[in-house]
PDB file of N, CA and C in Angstrom:
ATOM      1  N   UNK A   1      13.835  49.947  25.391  1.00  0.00           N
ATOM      2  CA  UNK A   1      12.984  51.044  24.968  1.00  0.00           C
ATOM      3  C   UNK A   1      12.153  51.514  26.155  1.00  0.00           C
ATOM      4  N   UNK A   2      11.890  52.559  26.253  1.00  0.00           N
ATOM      5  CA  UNK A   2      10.646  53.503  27.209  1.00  0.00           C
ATOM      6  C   UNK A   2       9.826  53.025  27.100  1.00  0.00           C
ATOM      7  N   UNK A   3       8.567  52.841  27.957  1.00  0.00           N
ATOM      8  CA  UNK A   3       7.640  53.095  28.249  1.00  0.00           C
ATOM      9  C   UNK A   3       6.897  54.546  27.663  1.00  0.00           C
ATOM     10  N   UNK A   4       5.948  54.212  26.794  1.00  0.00           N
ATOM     11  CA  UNK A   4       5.781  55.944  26.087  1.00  0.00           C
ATOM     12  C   UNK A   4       4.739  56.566  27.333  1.00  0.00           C
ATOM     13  N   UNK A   5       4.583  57.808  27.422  1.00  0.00           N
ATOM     14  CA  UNK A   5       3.864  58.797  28.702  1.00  0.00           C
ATOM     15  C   UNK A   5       3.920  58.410  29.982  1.00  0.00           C
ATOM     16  N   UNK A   6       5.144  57.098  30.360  1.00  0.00           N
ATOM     17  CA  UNK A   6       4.757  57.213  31.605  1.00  0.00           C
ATOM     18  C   UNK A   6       6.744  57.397  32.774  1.00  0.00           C
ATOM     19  N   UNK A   7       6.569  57.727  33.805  1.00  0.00           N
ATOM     20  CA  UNK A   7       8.167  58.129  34.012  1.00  0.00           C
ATOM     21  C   UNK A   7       8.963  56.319  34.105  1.00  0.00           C
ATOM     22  N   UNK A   8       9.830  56.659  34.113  1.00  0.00           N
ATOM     23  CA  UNK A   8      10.679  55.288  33.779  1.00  0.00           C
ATOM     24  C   UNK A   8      11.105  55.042  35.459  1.00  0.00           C
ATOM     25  N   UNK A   9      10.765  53.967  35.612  1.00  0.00           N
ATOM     26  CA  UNK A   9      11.258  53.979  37.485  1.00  0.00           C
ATOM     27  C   UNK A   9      13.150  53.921  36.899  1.00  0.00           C
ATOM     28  N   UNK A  10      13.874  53.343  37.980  1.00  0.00           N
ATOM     29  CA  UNK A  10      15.265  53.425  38.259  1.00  0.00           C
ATOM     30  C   UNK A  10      16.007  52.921  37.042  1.00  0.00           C
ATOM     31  N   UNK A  11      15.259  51.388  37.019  1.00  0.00           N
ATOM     32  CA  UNK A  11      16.159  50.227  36.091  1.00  0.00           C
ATOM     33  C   UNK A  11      16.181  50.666  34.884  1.00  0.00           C
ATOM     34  N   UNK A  12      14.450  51.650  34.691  1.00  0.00           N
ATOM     35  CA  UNK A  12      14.619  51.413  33.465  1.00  0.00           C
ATOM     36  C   UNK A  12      15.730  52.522  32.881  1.00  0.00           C
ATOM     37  N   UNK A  13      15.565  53.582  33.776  1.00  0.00           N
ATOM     38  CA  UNK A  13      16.561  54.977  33.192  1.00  0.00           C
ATOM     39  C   UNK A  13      17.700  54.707  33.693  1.00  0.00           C
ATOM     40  N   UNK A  14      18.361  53.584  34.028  1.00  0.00           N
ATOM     41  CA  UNK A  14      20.044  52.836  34.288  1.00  0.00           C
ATOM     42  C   UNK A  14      20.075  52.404  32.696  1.00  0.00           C
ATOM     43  N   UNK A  15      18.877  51.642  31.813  1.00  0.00           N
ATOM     44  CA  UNK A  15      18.966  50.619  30.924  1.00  0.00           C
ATOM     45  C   UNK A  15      19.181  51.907  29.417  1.00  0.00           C
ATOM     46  N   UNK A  16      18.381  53.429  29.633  1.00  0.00           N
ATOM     47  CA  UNK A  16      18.723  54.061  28.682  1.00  0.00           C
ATOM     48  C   UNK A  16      19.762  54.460  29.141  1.00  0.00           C
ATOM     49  N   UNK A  17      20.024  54.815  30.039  1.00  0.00           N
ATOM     50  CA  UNK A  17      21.674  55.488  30.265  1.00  0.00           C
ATOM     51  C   UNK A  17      22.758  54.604  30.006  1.00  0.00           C
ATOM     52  N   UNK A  18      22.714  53.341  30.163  1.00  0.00           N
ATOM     53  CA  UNK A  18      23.833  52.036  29.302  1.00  0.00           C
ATOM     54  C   UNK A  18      23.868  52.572  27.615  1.00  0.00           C
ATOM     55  N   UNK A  19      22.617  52.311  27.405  1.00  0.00           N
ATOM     56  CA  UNK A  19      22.233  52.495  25.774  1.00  0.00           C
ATOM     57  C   UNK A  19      23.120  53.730  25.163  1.00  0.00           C
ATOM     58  N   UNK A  20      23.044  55.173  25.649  1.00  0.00           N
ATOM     59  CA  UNK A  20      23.299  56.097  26.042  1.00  0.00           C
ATOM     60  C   UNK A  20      25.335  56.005  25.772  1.00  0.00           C
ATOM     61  N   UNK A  21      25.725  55.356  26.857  1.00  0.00           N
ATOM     62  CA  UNK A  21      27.201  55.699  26.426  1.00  0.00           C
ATOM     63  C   UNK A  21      27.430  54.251  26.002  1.00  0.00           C
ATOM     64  N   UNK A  22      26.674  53.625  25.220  1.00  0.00           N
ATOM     65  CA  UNK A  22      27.492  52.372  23.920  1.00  0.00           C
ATOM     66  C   UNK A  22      27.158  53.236  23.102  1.00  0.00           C
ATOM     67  N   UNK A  23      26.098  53.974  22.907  1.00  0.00           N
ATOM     68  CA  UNK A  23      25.666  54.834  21.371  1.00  0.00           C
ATOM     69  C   UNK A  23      27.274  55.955  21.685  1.00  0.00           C
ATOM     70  N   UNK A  24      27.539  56.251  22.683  1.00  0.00           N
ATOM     71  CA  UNK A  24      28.560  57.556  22.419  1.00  0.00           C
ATOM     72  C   UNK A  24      29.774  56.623  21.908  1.00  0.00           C
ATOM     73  N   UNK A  25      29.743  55.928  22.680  1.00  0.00           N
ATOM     74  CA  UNK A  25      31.125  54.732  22.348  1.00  0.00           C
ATOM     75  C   UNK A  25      31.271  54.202  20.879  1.00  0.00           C
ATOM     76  N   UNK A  26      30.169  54.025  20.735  1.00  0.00           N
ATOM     77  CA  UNK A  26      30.110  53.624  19.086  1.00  0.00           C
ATOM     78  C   UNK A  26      30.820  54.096  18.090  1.00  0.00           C
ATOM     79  N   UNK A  27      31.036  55.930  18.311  1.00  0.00           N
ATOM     80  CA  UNK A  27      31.354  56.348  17.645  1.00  0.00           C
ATOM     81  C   UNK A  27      32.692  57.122  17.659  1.00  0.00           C
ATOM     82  N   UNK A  28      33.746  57.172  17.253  1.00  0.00           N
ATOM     83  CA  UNK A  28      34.879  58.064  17.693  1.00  0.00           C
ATOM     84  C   UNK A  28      35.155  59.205  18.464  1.00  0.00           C
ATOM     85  N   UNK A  29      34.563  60.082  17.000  1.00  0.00           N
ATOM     86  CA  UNK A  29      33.988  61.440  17.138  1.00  0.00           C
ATOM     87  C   UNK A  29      32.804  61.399  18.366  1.00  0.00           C
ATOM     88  N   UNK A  30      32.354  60.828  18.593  1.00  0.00           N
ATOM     89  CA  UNK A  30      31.442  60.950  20.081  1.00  0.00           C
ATOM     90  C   UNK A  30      32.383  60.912  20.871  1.00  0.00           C
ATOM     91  N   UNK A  31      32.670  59.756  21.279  1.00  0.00           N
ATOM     92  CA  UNK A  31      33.882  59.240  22.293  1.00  0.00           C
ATOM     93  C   UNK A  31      34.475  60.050  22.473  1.00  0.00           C
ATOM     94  N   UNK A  32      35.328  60.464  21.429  1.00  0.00           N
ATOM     95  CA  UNK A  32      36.159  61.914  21.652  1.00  0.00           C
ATOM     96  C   UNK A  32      35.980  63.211  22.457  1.00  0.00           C
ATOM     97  N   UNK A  33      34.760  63.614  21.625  1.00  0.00           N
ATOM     98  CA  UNK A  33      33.698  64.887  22.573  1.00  0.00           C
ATOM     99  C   UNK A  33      33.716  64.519  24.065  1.00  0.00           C
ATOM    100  N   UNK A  34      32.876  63.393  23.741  1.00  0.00           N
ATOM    101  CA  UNK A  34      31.952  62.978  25.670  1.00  0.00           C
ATOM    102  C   UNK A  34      33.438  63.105  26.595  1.00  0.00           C
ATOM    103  N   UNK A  35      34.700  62.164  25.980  1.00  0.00           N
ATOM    104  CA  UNK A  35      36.196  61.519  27.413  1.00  0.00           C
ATOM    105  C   UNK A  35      36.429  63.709  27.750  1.00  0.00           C
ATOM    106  N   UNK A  36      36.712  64.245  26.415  1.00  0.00           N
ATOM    107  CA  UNK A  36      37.314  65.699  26.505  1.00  0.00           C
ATOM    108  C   UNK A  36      36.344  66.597  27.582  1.00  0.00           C
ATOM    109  N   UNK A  37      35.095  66.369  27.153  1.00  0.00           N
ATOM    110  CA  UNK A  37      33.841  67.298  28.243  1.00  0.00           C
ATOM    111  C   UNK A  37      33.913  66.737  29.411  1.00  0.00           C
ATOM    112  N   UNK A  38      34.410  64.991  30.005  1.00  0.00           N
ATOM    113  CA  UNK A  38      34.263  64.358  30.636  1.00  0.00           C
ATOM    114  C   UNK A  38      35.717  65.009  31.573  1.00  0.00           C
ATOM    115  N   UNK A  39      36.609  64.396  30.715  1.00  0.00           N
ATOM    116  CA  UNK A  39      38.004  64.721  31.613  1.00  0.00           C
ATOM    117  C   UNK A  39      37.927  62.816  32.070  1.00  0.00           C
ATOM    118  N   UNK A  40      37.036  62.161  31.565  1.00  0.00           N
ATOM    119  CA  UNK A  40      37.741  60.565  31.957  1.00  0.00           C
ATOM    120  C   UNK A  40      38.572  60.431  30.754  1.00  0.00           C
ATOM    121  N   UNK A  41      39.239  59.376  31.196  1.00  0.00           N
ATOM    122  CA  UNK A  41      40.143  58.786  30.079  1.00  0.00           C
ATOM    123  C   UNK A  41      39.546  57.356  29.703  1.00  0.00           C
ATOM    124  N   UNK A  42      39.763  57.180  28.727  1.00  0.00           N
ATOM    125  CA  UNK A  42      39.228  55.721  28.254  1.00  0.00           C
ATOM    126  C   UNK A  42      39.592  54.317  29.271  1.00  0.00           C
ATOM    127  N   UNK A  43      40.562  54.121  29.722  1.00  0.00           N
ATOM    128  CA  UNK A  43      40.611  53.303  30.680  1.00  0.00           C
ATOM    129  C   UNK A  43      39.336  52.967  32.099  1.00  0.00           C
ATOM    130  N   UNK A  44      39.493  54.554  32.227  1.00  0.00           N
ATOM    131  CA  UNK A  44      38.537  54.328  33.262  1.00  0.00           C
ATOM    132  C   UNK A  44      36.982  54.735  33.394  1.00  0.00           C
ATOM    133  N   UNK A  45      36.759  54.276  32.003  1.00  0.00           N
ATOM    134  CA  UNK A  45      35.254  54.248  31.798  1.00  0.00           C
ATOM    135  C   UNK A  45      34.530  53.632  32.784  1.00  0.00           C
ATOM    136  N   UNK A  46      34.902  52.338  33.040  1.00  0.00           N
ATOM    137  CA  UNK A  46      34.474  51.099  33.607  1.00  0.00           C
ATOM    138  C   UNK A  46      33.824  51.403  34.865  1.00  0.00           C
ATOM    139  N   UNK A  47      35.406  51.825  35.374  1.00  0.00           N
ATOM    140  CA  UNK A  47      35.590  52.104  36.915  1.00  0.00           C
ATOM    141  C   UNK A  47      34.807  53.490  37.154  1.00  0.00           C
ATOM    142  N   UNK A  48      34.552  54.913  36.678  1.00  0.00           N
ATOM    143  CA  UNK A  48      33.482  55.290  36.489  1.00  0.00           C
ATOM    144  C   UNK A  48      32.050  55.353  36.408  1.00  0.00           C
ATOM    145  N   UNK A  49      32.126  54.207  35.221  1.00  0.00           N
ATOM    146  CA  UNK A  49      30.691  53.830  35.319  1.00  0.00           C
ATOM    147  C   UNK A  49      29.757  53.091  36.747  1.00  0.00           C
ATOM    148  N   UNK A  50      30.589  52.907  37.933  1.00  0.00           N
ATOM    149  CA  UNK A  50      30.352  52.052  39.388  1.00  0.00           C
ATOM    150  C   UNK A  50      30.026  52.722  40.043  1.00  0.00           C
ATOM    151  N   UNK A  51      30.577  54.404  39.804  1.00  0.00           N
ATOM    152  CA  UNK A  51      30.211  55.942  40.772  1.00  0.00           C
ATOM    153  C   UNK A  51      28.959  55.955  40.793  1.00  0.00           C
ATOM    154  N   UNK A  52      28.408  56.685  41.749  1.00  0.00           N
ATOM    155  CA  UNK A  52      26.947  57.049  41.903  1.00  0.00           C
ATOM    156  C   UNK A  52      27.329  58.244  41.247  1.00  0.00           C
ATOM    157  N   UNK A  53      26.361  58.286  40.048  1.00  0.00           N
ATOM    158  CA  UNK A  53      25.760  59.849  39.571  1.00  0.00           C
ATOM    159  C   UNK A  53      26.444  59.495  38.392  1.00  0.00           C
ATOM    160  N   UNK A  54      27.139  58.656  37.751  1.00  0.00           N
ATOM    161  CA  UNK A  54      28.095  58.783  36.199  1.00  0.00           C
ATOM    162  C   UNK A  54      26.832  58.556  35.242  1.00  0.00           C
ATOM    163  N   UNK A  55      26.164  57.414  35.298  1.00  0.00           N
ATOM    164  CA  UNK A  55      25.273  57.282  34.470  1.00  0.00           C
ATOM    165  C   UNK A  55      23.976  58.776  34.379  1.00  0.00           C
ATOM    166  N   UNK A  56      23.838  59.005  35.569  1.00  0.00           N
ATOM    167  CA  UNK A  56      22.705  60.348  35.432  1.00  0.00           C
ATOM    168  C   UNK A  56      23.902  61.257  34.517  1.00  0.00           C
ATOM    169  N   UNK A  57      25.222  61.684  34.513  1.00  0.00           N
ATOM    170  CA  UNK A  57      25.846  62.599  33.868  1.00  0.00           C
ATOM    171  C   UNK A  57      26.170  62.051  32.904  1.00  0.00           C
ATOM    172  N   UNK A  58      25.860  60.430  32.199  1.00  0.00           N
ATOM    173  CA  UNK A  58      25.812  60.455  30.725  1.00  0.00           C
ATOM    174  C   UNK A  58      24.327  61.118  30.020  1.00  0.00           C
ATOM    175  N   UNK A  59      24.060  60.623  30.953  1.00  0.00           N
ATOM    176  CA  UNK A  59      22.432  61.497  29.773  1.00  0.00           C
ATOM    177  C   UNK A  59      22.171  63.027  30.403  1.00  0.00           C
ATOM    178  N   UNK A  60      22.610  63.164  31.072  1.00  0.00           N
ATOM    179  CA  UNK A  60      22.838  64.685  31.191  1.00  0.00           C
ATOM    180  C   UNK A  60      23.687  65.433  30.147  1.00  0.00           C
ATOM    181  N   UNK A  61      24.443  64.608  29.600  1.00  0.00           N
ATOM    182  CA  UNK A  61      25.487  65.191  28.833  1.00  0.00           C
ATOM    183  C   UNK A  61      24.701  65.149  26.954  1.00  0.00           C
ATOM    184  N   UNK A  62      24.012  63.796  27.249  1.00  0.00           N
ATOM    185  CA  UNK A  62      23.436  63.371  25.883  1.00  0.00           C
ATOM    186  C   UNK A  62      21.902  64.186  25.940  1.00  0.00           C
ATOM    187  N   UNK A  63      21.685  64.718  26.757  1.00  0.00           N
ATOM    188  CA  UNK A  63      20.570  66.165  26.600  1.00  0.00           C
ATOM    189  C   UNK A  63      21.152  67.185  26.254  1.00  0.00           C
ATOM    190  N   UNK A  64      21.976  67.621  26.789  1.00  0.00           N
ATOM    191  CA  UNK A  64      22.742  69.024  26.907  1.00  0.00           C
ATOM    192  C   UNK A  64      23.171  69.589  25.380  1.00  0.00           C
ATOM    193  N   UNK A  65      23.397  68.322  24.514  1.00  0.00           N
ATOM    194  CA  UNK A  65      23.484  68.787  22.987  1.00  0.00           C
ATOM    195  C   UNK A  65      22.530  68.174  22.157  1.00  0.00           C
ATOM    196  N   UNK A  66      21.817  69.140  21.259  1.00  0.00           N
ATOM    197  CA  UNK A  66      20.354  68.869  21.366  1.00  0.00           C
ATOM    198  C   UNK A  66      20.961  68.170  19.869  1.00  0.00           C
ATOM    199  N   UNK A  67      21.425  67.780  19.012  1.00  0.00           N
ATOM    200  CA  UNK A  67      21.624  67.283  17.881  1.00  0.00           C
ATOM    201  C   UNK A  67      22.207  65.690  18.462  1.00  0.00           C
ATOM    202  N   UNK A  68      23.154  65.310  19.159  1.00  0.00           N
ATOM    203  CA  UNK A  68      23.285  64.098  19.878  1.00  0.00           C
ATOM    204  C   UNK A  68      21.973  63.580  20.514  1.00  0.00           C
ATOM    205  N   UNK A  69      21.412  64.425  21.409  1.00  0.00           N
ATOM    206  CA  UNK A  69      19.728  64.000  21.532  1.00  0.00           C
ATOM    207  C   UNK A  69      19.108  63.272  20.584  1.00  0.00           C
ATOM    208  N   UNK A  70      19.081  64.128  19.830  1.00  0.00           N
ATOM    209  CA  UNK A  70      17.794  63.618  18.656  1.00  0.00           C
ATOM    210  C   UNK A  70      18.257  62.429  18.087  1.00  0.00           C
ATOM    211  N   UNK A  71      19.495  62.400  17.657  1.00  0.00           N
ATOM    212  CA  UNK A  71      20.076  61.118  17.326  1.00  0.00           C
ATOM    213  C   UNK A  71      20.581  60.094  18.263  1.00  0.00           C
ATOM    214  N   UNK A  72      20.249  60.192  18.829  1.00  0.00           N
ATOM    215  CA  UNK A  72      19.715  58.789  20.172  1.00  0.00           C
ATOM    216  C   UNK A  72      18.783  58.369  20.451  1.00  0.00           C
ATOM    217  N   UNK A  73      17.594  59.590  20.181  1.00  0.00           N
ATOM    218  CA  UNK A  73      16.450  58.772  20.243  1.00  0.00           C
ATOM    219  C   UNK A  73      16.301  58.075  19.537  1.00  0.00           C
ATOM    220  N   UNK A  74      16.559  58.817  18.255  1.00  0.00           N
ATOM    221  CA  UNK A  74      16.329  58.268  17.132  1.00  0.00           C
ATOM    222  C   UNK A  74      16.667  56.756  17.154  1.00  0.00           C
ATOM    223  N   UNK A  75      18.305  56.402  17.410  1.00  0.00           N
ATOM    224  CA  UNK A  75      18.754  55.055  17.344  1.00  0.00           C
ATOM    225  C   UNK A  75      17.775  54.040  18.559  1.00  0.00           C
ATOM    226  N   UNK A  76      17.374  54.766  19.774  1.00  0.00           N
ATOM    227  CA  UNK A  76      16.454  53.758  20.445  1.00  0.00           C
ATOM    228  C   UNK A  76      14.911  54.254  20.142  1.00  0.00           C
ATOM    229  N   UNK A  77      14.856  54.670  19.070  1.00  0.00           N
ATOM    230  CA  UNK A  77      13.043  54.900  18.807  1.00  0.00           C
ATOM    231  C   UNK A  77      12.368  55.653  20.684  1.00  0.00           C
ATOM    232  N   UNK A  78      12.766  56.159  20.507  1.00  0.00           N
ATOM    233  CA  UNK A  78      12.164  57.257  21.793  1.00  0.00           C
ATOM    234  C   UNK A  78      12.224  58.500  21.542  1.00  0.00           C
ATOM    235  N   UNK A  79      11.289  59.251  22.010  1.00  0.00           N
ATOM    236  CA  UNK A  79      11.499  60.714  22.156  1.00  0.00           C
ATOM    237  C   UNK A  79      12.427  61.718  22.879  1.00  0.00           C
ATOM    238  N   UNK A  80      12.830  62.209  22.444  1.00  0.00           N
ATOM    239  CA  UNK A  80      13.776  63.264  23.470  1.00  0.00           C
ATOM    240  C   UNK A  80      13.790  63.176  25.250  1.00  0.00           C
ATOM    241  N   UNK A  81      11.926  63.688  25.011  1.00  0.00           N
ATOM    242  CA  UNK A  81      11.734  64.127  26.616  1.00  0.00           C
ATOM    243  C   UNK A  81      11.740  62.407  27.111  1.00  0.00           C
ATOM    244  N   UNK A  82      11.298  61.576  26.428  1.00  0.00           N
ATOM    245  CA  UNK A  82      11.367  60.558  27.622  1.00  0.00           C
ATOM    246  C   UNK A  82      12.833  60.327  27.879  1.00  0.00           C
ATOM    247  N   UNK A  83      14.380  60.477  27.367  1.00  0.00           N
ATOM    248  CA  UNK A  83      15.241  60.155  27.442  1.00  0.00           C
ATOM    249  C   UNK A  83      15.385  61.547  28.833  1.00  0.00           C
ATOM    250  N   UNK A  84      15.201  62.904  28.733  1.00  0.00           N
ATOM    251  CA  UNK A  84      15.155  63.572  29.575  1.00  0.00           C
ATOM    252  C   UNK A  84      14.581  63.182  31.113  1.00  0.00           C
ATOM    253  N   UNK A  85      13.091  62.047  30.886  1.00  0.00           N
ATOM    254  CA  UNK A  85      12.653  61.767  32.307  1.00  0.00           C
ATOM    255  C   UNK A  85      13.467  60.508  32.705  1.00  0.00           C
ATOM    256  N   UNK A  86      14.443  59.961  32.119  1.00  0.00           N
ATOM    257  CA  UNK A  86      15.407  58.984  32.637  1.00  0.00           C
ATOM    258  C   UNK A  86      16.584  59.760  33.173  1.00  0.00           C
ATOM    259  N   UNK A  87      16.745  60.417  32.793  1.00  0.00           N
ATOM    260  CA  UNK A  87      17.723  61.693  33.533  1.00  0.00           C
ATOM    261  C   UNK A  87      16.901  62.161  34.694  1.00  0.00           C
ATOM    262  N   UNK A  88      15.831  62.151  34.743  1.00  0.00           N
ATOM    263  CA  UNK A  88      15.132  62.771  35.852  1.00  0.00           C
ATOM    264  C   UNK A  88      15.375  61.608  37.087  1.00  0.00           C
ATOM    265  N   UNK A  89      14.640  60.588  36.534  1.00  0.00           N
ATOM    266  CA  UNK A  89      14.363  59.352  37.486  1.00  0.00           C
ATOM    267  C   UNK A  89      15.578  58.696  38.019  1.00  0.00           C
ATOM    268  N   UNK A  90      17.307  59.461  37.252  1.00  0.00           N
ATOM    269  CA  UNK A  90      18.181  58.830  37.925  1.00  0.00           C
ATOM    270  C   UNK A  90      18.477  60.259  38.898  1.00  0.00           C
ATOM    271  N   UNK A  91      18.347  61.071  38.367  1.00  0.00           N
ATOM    272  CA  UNK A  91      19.134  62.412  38.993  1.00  0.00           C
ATOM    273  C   UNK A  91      18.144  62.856  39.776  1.00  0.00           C
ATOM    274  N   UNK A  92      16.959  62.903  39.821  1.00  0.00           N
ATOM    275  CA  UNK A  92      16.586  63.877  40.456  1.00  0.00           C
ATOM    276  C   UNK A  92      15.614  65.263  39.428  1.00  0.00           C
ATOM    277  N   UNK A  93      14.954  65.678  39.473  1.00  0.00           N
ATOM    278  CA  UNK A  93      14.431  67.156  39.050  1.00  0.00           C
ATOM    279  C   UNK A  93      15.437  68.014  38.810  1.00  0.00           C
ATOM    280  N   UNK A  94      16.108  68.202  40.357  1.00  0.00           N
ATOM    281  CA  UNK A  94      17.073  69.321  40.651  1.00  0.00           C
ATOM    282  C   UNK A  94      18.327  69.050  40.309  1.00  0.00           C
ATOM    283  N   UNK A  95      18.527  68.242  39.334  1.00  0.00           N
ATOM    284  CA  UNK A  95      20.008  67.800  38.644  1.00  0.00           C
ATOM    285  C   UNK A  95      20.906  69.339  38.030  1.00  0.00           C
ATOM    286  N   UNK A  96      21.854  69.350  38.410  1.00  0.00           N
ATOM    287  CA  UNK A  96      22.644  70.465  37.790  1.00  0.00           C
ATOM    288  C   UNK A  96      23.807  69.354  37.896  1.00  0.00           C
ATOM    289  N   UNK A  97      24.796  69.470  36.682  1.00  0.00           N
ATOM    290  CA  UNK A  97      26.281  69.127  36.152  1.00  0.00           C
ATOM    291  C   UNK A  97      27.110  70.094  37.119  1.00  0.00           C
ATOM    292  N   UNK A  98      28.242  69.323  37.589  1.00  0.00           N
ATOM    293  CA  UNK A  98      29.158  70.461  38.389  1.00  0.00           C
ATOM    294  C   UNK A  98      29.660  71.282  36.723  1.00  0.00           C
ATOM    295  N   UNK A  99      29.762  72.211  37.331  1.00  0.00           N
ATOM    296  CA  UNK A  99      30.799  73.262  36.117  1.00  0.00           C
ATOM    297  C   UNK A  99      32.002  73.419  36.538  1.00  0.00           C
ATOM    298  N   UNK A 100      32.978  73.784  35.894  1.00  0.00           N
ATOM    299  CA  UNK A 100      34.083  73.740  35.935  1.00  0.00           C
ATOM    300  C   UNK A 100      34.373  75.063  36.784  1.00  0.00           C
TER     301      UNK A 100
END
């Protein structure tokens, strides 16, 4: 869980971003969405997950749809924006997703 009002140093916004894609994993229909928007394939979650920047682009991805948001906080009792300043504290401010 967050720290409430204050920014999450590194570990802790690595520890929601884990949280983050077991909650997507959990679910099919997540899984499904996240591998298709992703372009990974299930195999190489793993090996993915070792890249610099995968974890900042799971919660980049788990902001970006504001109904998956809410229901993540929800499952880790946090607020939106603090899940947003763990996206910050891994990415950066100036985080932009490559686009296709």
């Amino acid at each position: 869980m967050l720290k409430r009002e204050s920014k999450p140093n590194r570990r802790e916004a690595e520890a929601v971003a884990i949280q983050a894609l077991s909650f997507i994993a959990a679910d099919s229909g997540r899984l499904g969405r996240f591998l298709a928007s992703t372009g990974i394939g299930p195999q190489a979650i793993r090996q993915a997950a070792r890249e610099s920047g995968f974890l900042a682009g799971v919660l980049d991805y788990v902001v970006s749809d504001e109904q998956l948001l809410k229901s993540f906080a929800e499952e880790i009792q946090a607020a939106p924006r603090d899940i947003a300043a763990a996206l910050t504290a891994l990415a950066g401010p100036g985080w932009e997703r490559d686009a296709p």
